[in-house]
N, C-alpha and C. Protein backbone atom coordinates (compact mmCIF):
# COMPACT_ATOMS: atom_id res chain seq x y z
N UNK A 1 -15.02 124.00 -71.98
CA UNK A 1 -15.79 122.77 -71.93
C UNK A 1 -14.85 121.58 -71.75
N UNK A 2 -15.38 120.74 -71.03
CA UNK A 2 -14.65 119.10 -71.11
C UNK A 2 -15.27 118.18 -71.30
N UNK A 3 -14.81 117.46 -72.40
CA UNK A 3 -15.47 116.01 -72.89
C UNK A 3 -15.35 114.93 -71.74
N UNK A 4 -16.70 114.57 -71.80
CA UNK A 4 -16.86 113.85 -70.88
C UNK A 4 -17.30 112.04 -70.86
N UNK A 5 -16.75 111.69 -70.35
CA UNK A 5 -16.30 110.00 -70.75
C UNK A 5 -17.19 108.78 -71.49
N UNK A 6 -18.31 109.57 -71.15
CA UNK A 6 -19.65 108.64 -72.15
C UNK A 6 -20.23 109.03 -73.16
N UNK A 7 -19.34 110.73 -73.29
CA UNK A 7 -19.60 111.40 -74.45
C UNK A 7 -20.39 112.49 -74.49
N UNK A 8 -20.37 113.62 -75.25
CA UNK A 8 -20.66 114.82 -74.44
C UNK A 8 -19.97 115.57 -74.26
N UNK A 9 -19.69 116.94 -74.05
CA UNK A 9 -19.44 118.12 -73.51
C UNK A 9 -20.13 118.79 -72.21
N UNK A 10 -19.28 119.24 -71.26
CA UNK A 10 -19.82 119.97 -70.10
C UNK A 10 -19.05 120.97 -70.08
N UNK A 11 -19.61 122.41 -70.04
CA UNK A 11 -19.33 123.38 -69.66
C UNK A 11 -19.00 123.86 -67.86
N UNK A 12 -17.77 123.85 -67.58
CA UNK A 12 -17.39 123.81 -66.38
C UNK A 12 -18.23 124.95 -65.78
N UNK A 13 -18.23 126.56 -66.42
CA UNK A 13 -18.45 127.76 -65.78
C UNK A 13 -20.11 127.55 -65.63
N UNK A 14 -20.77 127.39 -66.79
CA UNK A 14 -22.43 127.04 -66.42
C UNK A 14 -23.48 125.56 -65.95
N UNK A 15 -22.16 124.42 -65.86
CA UNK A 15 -22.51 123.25 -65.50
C UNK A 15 -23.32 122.52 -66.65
N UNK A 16 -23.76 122.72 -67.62
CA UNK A 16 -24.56 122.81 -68.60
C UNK A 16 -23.69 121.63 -69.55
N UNK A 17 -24.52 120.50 -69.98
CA UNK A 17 -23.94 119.41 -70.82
C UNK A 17 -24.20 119.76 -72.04
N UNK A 18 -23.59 119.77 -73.27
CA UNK A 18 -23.79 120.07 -74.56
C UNK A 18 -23.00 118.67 -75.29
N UNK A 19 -24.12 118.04 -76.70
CA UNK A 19 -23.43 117.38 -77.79
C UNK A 19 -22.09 117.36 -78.14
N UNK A 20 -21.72 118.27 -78.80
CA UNK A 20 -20.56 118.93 -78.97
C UNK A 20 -20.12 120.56 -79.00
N UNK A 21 -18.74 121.04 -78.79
CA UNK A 21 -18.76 121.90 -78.49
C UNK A 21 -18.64 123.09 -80.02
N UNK A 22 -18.94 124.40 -79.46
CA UNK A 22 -18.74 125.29 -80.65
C UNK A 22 -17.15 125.88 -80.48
N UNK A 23 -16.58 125.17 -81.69
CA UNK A 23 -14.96 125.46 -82.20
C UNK A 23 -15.34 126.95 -82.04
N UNK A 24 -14.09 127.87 -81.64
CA UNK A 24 -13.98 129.36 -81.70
C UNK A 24 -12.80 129.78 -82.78
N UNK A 25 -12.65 130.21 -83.17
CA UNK A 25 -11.18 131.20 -83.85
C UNK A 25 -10.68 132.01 -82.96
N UNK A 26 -9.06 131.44 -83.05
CA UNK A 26 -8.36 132.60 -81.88
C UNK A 26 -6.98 132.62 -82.87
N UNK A 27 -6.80 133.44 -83.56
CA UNK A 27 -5.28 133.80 -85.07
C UNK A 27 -4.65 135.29 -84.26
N UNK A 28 -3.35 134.59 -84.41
CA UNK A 28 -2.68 136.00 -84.14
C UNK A 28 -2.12 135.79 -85.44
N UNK A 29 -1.87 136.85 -86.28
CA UNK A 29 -1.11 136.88 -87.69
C UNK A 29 -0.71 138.42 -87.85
N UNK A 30 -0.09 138.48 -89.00
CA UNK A 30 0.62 139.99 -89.25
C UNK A 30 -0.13 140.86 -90.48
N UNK A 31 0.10 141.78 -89.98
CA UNK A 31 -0.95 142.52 -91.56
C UNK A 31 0.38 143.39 -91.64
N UNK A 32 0.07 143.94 -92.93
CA UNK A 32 1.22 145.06 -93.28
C UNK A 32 0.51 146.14 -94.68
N UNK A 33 0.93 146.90 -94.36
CA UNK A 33 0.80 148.43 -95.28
C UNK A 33 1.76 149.18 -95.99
N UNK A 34 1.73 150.28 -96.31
CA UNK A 34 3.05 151.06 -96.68
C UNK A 34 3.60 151.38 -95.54
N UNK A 35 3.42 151.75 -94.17
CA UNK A 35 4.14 152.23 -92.97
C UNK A 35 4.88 151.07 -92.36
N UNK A 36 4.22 149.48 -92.66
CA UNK A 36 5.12 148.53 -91.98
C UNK A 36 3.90 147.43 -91.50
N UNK A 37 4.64 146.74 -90.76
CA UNK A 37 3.97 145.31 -90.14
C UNK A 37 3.35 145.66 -88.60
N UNK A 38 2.36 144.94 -88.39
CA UNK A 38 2.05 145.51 -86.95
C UNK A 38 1.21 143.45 -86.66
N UNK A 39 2.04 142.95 -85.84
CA UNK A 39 1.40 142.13 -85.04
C UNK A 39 -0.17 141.97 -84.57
N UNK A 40 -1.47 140.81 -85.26
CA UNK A 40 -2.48 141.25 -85.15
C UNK A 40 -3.24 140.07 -84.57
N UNK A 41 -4.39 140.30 -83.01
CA UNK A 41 -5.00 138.95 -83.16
C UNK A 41 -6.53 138.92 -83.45
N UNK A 42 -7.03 137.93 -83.91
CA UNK A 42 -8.54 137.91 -84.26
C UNK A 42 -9.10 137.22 -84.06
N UNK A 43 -10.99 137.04 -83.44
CA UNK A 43 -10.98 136.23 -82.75
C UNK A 43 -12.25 135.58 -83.88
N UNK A 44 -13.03 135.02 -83.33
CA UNK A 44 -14.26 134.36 -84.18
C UNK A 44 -14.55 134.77 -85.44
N UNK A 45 -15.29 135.95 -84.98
CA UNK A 45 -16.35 136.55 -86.17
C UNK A 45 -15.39 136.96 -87.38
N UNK A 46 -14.42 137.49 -87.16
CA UNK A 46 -13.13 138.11 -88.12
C UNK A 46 -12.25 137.00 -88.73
N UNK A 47 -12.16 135.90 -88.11
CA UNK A 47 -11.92 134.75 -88.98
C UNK A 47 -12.76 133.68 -89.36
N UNK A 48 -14.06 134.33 -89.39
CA UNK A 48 -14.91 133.39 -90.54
C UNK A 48 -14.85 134.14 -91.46
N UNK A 49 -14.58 135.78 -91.50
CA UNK A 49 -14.42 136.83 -92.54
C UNK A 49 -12.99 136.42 -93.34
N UNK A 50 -12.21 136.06 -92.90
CA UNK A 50 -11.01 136.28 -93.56
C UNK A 50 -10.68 134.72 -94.25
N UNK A 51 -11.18 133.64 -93.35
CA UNK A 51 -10.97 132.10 -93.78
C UNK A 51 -12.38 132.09 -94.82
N UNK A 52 -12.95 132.46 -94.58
CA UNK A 52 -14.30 132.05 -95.06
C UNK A 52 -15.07 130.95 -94.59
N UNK A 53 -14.33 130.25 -93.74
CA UNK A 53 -14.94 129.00 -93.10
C UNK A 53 -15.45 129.13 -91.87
N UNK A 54 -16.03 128.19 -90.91
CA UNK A 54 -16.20 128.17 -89.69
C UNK A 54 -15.27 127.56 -89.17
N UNK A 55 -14.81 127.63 -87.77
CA UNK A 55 -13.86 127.25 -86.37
C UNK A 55 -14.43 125.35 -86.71
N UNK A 56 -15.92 125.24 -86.58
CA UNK A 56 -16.24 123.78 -86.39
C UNK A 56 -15.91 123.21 -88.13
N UNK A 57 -15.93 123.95 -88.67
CA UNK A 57 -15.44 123.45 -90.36
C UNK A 57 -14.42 122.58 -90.57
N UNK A 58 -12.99 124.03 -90.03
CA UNK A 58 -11.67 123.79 -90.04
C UNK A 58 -11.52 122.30 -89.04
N UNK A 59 -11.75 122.13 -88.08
CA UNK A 59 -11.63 121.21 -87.17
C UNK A 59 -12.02 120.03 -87.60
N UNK A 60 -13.11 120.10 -88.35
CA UNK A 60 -13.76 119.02 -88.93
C UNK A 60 -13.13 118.09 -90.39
N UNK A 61 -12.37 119.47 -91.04
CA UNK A 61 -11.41 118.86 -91.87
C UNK A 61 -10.26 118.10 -91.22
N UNK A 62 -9.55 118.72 -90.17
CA UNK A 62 -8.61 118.35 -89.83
C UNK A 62 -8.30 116.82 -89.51
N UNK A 63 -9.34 116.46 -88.33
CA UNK A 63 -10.43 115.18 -88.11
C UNK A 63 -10.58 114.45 -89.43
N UNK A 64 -10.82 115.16 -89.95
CA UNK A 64 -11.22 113.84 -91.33
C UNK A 64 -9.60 113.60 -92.06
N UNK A 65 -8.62 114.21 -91.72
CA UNK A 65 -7.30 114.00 -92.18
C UNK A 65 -6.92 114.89 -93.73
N UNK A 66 -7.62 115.90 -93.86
CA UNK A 66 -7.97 116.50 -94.72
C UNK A 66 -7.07 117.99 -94.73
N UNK A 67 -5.89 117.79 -94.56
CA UNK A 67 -4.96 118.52 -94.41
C UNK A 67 -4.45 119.40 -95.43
N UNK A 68 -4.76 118.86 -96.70
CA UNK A 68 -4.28 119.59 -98.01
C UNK A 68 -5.69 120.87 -98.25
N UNK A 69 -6.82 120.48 -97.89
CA UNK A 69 -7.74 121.40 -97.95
C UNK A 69 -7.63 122.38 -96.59
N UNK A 70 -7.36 122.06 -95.45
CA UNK A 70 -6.81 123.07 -94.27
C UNK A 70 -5.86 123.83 -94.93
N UNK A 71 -4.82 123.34 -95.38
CA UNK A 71 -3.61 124.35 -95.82
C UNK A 71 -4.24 125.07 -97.20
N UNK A 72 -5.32 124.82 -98.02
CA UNK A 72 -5.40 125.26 -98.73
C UNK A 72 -6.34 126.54 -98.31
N UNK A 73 -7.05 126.38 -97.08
CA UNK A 73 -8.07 127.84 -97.06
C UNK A 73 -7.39 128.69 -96.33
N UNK A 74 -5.86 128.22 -95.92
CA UNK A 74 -4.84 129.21 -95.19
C UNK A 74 -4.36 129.83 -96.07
N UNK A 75 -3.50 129.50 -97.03
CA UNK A 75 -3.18 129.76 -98.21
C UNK A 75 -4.08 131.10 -99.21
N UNK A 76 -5.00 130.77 -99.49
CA UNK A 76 -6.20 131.35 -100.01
C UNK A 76 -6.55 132.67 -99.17
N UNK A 77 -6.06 132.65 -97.66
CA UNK A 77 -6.51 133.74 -97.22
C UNK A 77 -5.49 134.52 -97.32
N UNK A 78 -4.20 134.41 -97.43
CA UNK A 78 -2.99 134.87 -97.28
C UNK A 78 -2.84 136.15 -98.46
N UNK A 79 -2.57 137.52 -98.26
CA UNK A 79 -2.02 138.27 -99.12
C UNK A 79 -3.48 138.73 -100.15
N UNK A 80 -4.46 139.22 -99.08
CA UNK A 80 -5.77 139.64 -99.44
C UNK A 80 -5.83 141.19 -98.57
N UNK A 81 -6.45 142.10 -99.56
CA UNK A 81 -6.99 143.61 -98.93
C UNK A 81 -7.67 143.21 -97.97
N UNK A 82 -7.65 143.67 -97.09
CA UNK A 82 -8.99 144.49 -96.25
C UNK A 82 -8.72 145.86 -95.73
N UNK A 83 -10.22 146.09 -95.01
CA UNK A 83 -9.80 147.52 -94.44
C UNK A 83 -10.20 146.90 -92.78
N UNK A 84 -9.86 147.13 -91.99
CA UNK A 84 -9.63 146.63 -90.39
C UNK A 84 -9.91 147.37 -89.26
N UNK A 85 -10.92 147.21 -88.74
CA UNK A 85 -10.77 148.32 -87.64
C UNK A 85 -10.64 147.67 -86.56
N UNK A 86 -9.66 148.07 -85.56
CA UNK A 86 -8.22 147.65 -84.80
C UNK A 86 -8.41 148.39 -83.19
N UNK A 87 -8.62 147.52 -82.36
CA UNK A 87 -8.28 148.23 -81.11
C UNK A 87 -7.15 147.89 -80.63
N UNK A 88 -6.39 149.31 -80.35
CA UNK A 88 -5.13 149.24 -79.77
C UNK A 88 -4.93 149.20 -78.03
N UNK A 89 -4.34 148.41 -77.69
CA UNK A 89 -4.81 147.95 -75.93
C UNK A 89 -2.88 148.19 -75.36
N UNK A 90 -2.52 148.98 -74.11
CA UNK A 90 -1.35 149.10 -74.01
C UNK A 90 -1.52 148.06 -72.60
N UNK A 91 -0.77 147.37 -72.40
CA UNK A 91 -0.35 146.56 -71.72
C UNK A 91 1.15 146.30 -70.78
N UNK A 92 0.70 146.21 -69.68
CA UNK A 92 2.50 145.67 -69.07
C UNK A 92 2.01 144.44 -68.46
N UNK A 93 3.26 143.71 -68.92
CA UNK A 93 3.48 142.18 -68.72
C UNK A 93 4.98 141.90 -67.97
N UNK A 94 5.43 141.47 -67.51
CA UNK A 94 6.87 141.28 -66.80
C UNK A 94 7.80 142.53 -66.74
N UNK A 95 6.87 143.73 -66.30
CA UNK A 95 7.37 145.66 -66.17
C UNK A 95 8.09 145.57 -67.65
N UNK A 96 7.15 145.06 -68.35
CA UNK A 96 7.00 145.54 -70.04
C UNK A 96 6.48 145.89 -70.66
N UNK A 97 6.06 147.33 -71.03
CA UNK A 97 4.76 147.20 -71.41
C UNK A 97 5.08 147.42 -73.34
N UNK A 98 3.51 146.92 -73.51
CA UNK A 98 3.20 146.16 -75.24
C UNK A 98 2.22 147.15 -75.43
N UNK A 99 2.00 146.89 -76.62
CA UNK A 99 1.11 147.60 -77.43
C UNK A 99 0.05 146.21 -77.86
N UNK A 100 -1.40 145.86 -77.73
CA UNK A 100 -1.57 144.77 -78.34
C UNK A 100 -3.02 145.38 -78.81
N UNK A 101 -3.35 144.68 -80.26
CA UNK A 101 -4.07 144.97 -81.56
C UNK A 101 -4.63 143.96 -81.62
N UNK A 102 -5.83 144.06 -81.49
CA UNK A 102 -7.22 143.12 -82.04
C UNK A 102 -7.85 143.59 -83.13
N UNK A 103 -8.03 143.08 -84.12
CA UNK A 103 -9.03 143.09 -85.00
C UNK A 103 -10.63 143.45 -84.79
N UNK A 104 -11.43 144.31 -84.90
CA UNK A 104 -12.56 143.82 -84.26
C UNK A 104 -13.81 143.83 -85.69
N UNK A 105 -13.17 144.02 -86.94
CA UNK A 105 -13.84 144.33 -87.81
C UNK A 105 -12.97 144.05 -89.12
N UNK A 106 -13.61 142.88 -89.82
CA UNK A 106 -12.58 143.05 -91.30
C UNK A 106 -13.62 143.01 -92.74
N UNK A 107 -13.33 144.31 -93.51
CA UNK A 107 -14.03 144.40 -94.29
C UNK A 107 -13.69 143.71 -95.90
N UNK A 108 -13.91 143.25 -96.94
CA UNK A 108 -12.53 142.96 -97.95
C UNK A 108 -12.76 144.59 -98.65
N UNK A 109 -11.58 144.73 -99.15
CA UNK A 109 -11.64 146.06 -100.34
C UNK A 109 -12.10 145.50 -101.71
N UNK A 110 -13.06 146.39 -102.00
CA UNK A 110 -13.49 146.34 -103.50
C UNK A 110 -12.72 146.33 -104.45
């Protein structure tokens, strides 16, 4: 979407003007186990699970200058169980190929 000069949002791909736009979650972060660390990214739905907040929340704090409460629901999420179910995607990028891990499910442990 691009904000547009009298105010507003327009969606380039559907032409479609919207109020404002819907913030998304896009976190790459690290999880770790007894076997080790594995590089992880997550997109929306899995970080309203893990922040507890919404994408338009966080943004909205930020905006209001409300920085000690941003760092605090980062904080808060940090060094919590879950159980994760993970698609593993192999990839080549510059005749390199990666291993890359999405989140597509985060549950907390009881």
């Amino acid at each position: 979407v691009v904000q547009q000069p009298m105010g507003g949002w327009r969606c380039e791909k559907c032409n479609q003007e919207f109020e404002a736009p819907e913030h998304r979650f896009i976190i790459q972060m690290s999880a770790c186990d007894y076997t080790g660390i594995q590089w992880l990214n997550a997109f929306n739905d899995v970080g309203r699970t893990l922040l507890g907040r919404t994408a338009d929340e966080m943004v909205m704090l930020g905006s209001q200058g409300r920085q000690q409460e941003v760092d605090f629901v980062f904080r808060n999420a940090v060094m919590k169980d879950y159980i994760f179910t993970i698609r593993a995607k192999s990839e080549t990028w510059n005749d390199e190929q990666r291993v890359k891990c999405s989140i597509l499910e985060a549950k907390p442990v009881d």
